[in-house]
Protein backbone atom coordinates (compact mmCIF):
# COMPACT_ATOMS: atom_id res chain seq x y z
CA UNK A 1 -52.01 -14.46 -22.97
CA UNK A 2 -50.98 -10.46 -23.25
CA UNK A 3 -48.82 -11.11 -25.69
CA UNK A 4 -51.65 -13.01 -27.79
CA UNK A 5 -53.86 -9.86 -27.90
CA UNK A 6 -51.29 -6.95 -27.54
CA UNK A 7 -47.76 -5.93 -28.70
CA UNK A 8 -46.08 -2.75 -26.63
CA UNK A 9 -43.55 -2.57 -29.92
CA UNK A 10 -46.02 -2.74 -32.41
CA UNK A 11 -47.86 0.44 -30.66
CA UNK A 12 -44.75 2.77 -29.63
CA UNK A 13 -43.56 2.02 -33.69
CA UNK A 14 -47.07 3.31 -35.13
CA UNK A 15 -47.60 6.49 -32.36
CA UNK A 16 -44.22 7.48 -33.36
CA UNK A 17 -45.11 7.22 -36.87
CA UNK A 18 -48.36 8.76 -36.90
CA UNK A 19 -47.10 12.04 -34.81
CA UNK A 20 -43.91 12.58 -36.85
CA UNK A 21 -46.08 13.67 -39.70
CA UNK A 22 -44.28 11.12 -42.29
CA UNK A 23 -45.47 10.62 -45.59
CA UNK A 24 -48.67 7.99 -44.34
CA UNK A 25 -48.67 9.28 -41.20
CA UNK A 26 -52.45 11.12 -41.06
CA UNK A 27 -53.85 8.66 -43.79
CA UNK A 28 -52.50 5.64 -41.23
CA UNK A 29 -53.93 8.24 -37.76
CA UNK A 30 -57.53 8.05 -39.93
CA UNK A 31 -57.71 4.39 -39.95
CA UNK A 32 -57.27 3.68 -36.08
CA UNK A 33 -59.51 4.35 -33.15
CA UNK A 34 -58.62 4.56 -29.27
CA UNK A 35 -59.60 1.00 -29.12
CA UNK A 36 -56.99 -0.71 -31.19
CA UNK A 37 -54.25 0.83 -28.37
CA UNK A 38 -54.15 -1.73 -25.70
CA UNK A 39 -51.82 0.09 -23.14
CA UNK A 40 -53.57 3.10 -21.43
CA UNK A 41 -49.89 5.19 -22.31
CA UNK A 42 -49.63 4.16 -25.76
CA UNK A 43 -54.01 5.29 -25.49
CA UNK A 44 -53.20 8.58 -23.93
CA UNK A 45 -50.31 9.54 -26.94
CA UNK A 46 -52.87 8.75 -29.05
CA UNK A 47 -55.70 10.60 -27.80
CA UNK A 48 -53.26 13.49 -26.76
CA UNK A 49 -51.40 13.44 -30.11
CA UNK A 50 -47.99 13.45 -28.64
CA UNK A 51 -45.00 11.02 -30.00
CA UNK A 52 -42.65 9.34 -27.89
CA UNK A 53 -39.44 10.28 -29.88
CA UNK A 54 -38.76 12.82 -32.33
CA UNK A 55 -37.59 10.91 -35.44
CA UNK A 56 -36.19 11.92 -38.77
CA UNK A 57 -36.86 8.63 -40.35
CA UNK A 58 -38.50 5.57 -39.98
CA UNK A 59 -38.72 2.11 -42.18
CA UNK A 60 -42.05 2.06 -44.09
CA UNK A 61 -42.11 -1.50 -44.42
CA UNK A 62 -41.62 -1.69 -40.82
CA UNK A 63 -44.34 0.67 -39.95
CA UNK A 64 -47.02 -1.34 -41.93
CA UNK A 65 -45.82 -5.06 -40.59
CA UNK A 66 -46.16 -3.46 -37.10
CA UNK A 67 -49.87 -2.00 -38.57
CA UNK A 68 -50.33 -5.40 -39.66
CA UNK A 69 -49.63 -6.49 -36.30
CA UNK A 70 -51.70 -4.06 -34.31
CA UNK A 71 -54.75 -4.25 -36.34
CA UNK A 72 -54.81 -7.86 -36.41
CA UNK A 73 -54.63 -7.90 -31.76
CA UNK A 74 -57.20 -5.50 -31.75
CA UNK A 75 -59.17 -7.61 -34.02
CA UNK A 76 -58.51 -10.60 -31.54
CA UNK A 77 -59.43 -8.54 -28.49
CA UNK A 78 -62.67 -7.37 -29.56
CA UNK A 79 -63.53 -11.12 -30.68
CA UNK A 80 -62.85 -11.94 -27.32
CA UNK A 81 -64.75 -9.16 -25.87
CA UNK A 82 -67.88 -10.79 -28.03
CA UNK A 83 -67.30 -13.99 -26.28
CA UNK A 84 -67.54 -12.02 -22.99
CA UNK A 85 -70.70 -10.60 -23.59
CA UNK A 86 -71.77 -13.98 -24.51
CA UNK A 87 -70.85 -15.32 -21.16
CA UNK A 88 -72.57 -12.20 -19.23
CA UNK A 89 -75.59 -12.75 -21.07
CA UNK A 90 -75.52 -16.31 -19.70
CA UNK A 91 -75.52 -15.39 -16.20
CA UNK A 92 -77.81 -12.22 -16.11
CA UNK A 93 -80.53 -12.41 -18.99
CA UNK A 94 -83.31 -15.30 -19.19
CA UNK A 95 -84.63 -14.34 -23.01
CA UNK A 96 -80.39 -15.04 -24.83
CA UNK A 97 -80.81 -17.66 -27.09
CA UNK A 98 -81.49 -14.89 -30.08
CA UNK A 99 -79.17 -12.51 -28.31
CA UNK A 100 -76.24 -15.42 -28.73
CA UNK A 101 -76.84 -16.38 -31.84
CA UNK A 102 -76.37 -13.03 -33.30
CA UNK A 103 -73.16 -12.58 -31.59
CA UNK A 104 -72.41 -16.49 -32.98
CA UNK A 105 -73.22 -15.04 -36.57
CA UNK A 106 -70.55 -11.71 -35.96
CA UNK A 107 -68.20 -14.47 -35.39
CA UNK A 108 -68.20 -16.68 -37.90
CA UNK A 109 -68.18 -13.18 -40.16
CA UNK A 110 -64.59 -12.25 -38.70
CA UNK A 111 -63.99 -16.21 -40.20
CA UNK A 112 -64.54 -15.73 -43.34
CA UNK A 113 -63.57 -12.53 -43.64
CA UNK A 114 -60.15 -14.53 -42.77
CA UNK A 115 -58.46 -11.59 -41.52
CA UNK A 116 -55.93 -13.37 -39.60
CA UNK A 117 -54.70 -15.60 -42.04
CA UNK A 118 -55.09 -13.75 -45.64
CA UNK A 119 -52.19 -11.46 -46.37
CA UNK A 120 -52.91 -7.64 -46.70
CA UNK A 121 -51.92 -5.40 -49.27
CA UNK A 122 -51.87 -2.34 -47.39
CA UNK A 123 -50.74 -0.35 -49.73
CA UNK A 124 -53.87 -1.55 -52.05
CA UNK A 125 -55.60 -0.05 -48.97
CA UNK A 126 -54.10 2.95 -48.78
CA UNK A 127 -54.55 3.36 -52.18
CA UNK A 128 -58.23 2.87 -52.12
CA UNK A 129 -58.66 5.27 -49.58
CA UNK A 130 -56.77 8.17 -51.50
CA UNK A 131 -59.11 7.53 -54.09
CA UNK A 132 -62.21 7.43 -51.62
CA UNK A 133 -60.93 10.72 -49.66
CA UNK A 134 -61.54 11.88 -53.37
CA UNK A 135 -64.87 11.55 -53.17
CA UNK A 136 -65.85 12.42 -50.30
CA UNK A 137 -69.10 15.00 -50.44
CA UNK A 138 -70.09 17.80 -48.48
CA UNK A 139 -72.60 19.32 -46.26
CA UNK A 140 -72.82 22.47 -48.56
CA UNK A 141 -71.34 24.72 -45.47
CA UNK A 142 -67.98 25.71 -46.38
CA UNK A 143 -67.29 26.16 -42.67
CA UNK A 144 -68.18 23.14 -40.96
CA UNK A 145 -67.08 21.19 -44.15
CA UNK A 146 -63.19 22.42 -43.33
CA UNK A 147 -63.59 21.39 -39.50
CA UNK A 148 -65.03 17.79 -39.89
CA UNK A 149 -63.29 17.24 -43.57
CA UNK A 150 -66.95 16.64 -45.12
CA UNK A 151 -69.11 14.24 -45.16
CA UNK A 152 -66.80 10.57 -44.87
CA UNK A 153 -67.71 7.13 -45.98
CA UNK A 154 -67.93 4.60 -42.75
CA UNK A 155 -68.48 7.64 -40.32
CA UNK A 156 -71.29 7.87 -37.78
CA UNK A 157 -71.99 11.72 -37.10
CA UNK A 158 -74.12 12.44 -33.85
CA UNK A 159 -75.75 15.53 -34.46
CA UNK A 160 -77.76 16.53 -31.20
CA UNK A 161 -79.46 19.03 -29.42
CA UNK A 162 -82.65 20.15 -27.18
CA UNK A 163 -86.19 19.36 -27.89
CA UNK A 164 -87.14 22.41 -30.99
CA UNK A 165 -83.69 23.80 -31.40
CA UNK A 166 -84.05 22.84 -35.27
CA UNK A 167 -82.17 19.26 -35.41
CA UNK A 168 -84.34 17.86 -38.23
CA UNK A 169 -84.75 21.42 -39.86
CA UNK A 170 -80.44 21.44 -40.36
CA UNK A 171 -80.69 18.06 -41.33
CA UNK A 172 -83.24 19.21 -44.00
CA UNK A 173 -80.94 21.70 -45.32
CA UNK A 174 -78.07 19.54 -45.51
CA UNK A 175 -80.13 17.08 -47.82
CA UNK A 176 -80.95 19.91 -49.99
CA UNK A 177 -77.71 20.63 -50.75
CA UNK A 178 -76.51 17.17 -51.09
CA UNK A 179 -79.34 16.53 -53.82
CA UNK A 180 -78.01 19.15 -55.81
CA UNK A 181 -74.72 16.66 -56.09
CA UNK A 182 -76.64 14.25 -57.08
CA UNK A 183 -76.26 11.77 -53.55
CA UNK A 184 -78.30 8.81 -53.07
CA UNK A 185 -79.88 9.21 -49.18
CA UNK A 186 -82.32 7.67 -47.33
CA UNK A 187 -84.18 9.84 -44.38
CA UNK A 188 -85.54 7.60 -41.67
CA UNK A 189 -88.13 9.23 -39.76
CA UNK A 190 -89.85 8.35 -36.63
CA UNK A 191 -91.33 11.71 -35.89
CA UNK A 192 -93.03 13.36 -39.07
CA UNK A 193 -94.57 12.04 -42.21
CA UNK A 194 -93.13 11.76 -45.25
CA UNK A 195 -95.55 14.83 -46.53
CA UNK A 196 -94.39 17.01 -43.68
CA UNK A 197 -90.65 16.35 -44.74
CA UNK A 198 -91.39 17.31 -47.87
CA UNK A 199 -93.01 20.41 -47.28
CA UNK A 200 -90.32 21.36 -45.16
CA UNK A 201 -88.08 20.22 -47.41
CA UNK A 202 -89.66 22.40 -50.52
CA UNK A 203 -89.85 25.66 -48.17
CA UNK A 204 -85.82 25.79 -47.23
CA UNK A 205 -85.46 25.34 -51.09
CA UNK A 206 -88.14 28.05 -52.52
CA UNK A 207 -88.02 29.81 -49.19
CA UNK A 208 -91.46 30.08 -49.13
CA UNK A 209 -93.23 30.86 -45.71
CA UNK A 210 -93.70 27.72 -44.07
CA UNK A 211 -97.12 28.46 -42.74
CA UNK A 212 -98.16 29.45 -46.50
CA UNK A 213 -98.12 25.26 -47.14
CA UNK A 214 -100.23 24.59 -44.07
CA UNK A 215 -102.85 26.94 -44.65
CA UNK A 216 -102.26 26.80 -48.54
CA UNK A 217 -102.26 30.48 -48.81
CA UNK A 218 -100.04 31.36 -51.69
CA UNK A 219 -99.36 34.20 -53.55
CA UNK A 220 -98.52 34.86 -56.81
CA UNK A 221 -94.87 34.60 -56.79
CA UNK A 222 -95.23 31.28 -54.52
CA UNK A 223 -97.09 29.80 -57.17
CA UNK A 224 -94.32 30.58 -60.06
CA UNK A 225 -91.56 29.26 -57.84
CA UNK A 226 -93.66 26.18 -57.05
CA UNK A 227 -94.39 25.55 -60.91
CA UNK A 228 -90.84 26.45 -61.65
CA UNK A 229 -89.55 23.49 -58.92
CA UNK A 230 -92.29 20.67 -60.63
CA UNK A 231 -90.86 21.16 -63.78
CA UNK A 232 -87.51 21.59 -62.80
CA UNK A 233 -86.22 19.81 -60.05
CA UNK A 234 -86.76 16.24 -58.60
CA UNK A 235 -85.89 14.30 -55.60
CA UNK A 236 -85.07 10.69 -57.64
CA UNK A 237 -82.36 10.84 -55.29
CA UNK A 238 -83.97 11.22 -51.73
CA UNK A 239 -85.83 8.02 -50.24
CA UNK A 240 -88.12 9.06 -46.92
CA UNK A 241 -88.84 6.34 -45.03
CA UNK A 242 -91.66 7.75 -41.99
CA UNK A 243 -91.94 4.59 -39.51
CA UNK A 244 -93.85 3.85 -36.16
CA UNK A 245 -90.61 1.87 -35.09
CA UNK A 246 -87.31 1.11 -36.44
CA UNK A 247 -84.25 -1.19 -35.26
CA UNK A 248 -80.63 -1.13 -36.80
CA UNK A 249 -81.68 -5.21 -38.68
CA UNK A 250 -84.90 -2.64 -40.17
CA UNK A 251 -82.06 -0.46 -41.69
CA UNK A 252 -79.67 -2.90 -42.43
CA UNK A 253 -82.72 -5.15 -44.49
CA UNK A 254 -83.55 -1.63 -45.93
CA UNK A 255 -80.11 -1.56 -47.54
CA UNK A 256 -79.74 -4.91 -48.45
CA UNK A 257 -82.83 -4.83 -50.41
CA UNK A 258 -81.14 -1.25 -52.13
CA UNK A 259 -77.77 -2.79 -52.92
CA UNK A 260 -79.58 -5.87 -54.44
CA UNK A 261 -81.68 -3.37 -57.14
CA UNK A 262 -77.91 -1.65 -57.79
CA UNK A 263 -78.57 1.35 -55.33
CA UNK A 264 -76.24 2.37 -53.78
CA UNK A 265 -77.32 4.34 -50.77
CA UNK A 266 -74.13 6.80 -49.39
CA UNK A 267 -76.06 8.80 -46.67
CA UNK A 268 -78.35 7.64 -44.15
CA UNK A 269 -80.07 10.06 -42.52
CA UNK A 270 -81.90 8.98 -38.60
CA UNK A 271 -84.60 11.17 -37.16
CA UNK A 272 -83.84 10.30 -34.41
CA UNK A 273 -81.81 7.39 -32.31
CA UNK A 274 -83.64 7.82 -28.98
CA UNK A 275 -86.61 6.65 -31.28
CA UNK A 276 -85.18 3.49 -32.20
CA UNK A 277 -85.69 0.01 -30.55
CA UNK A 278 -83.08 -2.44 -30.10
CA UNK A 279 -83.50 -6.68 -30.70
CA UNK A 280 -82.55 -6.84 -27.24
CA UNK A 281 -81.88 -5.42 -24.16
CA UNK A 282 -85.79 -3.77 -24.35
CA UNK A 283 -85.34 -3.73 -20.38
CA UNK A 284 -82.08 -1.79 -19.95
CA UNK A 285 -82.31 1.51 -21.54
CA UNK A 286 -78.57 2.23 -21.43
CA UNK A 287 -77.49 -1.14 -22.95
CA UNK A 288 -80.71 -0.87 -25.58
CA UNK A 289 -78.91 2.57 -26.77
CA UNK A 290 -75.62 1.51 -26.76
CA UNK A 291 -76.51 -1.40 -28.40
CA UNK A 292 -78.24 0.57 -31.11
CA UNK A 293 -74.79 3.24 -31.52
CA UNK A 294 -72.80 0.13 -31.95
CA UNK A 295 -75.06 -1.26 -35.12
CA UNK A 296 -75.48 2.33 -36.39
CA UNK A 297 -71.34 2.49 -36.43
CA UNK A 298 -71.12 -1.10 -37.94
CA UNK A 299 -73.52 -0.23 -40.69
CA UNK A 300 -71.59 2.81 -41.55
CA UNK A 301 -68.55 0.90 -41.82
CA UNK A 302 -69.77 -2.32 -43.71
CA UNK A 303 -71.93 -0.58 -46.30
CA UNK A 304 -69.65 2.29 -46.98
CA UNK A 305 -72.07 5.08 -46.54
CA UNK A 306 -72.26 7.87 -43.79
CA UNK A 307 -74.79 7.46 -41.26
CA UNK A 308 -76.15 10.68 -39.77
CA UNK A 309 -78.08 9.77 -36.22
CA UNK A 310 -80.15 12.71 -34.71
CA UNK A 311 -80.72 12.67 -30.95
CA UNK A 312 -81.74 13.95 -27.77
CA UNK A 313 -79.79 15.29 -24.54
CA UNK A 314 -80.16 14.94 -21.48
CA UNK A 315 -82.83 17.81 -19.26
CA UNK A 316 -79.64 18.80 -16.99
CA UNK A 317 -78.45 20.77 -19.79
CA UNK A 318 -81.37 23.63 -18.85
CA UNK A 319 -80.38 23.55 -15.09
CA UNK A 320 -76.95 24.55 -15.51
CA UNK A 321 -75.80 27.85 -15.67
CA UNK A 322 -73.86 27.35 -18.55
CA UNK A 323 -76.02 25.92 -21.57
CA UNK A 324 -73.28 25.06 -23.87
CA UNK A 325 -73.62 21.40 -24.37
CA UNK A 326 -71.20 18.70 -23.86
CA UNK A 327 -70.32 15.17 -24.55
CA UNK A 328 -71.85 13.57 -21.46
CA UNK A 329 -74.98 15.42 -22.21
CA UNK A 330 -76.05 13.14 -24.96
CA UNK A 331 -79.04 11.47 -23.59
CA UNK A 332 -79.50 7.60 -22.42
CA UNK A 333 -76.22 6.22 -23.00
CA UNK A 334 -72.10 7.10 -22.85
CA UNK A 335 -71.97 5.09 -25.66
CA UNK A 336 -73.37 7.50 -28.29
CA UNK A 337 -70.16 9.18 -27.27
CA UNK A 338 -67.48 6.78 -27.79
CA UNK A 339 -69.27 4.76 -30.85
CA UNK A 340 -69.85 8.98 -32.93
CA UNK A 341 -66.59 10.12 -34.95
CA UNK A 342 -68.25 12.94 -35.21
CA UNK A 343 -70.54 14.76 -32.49
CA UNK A 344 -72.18 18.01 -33.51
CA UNK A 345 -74.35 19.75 -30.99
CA UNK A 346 -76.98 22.79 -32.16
CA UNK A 347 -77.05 25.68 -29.44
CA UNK A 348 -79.32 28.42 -29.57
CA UNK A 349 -77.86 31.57 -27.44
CA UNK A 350 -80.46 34.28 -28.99
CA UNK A 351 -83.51 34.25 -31.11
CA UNK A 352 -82.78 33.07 -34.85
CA UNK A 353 -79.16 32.83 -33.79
CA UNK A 354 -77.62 29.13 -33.28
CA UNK A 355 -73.98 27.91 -33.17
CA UNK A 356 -73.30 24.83 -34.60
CA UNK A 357 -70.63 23.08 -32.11
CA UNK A 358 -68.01 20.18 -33.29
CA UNK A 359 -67.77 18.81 -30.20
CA UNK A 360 -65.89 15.70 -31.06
CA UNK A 361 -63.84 14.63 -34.51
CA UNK A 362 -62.17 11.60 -34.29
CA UNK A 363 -60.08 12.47 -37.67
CA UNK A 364 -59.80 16.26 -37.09
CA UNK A 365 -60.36 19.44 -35.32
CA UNK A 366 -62.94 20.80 -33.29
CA UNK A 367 -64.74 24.64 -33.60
CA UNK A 368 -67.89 26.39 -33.24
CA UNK A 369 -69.71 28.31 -36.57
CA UNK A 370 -72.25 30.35 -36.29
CA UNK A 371 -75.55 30.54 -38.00
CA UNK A 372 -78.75 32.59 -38.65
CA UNK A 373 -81.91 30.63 -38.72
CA UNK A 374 -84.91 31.53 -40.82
CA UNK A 375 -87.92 30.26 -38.94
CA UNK A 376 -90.17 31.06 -42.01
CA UNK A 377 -88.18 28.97 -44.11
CA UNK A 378 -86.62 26.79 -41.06
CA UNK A 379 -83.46 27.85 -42.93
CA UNK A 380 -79.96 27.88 -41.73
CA UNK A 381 -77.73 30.32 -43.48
CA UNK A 382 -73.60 30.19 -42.68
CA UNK A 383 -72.66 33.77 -40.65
């Protein structure tokens, strides 16, 4: 049965490839998770990014049938894991039949995707993703753009932080400068209105007082940068979507009905996760959230796009003596965690000071850059 779902050979081959920095080696590193490891040694080299032997040279063709190998018992295992859920959900929950049938649906999609029995052109799919990694855009902050590599297509980014520290505010600012490139994105909010986005919005790009739109006091130079941005700028490329609930089948259906009218959404923007509502698990807050991470991930991955996911920690964080946030801060579930390739927590140490923490990178390094926030303009400015 191991050897059905796992191959010890196929894993030492790739770790060794991956860590002697070969010619593939970090396109092949960006393409795997912890999960496809099976063995917790062959999981810690990977996580630790240590090699087993130092080697001068290793078969290519070799590497990829032993890719080919690993990918496709990973694949198996987490079909079986699917089948396992199916089984706990027999024995524990009284409302499955919907729950089931979903799972049912995920696995007649790993059918016809047949991904066991189609051959791969790997190099086809290496190719493609040189020519992706091409494209890839940017958050407009030279900074955190080196760290996390930009903004890439199938990644889920986490970025989290305390009640008011200014989550949807950097959010904000990273639209604006992705709208200057011209990037397709929809903002799902749970939390504001559409107008009160867009005010926002309009004030980190004029930098005009914030409190000038609420009580629509303007002066005169207000008023020529406001007729200067009618004329002159437009958001055709930003879709705000402010709902009372939303579920990851709401977003998918969203983009669905997008790719069908030839729009082709790259950045999805959540405000924020703990907001969201799963199909089921409505009882069990921890397998609701984790549920919803999972989708989020999936979404990223099978519509090509980068999904940005806002959320909450955990109250601890204020009774500690040190603030900084970590991973097991994020709020309701573990799985936020392991699902994120990227995590990125806001922490405010002094007034109109934050640092902007990489706390996790699946395909890269971590780092802290700091920032100077404008609370007229909720306005984040690089240090």
């Amino acid at each position: 049965m191991i050897k059905n779902i796992s191959s010890i050979n196929s894993e030492f081959i790739i770790i060794n490839y991956i860590y002697n920095d070969f010619y593939f080696s970090k396109k092949i590193l960006e393409i795997l998770e912890e999960d496809d490891f099976f063995f917790d040694t062959t999981k810690k080299f990977f996580l630790q990014k240590q090699f087993f032997l130092k080697l001068k040279f290793l078969d290519e063709k070799l590497v990829f049938s032993n890719l080919k190998n690993l990918l496709e018992k990973s694949k198996k295992r987490k079909m079986l894991k699917i089948l396992f859920n199916i089984s706990f959900d027999l024995i524990y929950y009284n409302n499955i039949e919907e729950n089931i049938f979903d799972k049912i649906i995920f696995l007649q999609s790993f059918k016809k995707s047949n991904f066991f029995f189609k051959k791969i052109d790997y190099k086809k799919i290496l190719k493609n993703y040189f020519l992706e990694n091409e494209k890839n855009f940017f958050t407009g902050y030279s900074k955190l753009d080196n760290i996390i590599n930009g903004l890439q297509k199938g990644n889920l980014i986490i970025l989290a932080g305390r009640p008011s520290i200014g989550k949807t505010s950097f959010s904000l600012n990273i639209v604006k400068n992705l709208i200057l490139f011209k990037k397709k994105i929809i903002f799902f909010s749970l939390e504001m209105t559409v107008s009160q986005l867009l005010i926002r919005l309009i004030s980190i790009i004029l930098e005009i007082n914030h409190d000038n739109f609420v009580k629509n006091n303007f002066n005169n130079i207000d008023i020529k940068k406001i007729s200067f941005f009618i004329k002159n700028i437009n958001f055709d490329e930003l879709i705000i979507k402010d709902c009372s609930t939303l579920s990851s089948n709401d977003i998918e259906s969203q983009l669905e009905y997008y790719k069908k009218n030839n729009i082709n959404i790259e950045i999805i923007i959540i405000d924020y996760i703990q907001l969201m509502k799963s199909e089921f698990y409505s009882n069990n807050r921890v397998l609701e959230i984790s549920d919803i991470s999972r989708s989020l991930k999936l979404i990223a991955k099978h519509f090509n796009c980068v999904v940005i996911a806002l959320s909450q920690l955990n109250r601890l964080v204020e009774y500690r003596v040190e603030k900084t946030p970590v991973l097991s801060d994020l709020r309701d579930s573990g799985s936020i965690e392991q699902d994120a390739d990227i995590v990125i927590f806001l922490h405010k140490k002094k007034l109109n000071f934050v640092d902007i923490l990489v706390a996790k990178n699946r395909n890269g390094s971590l780092g802290i850059i700091n920032f100077i926030f404008k609370n007229e303009y909720t306005k984040f400015l690089q240090i």
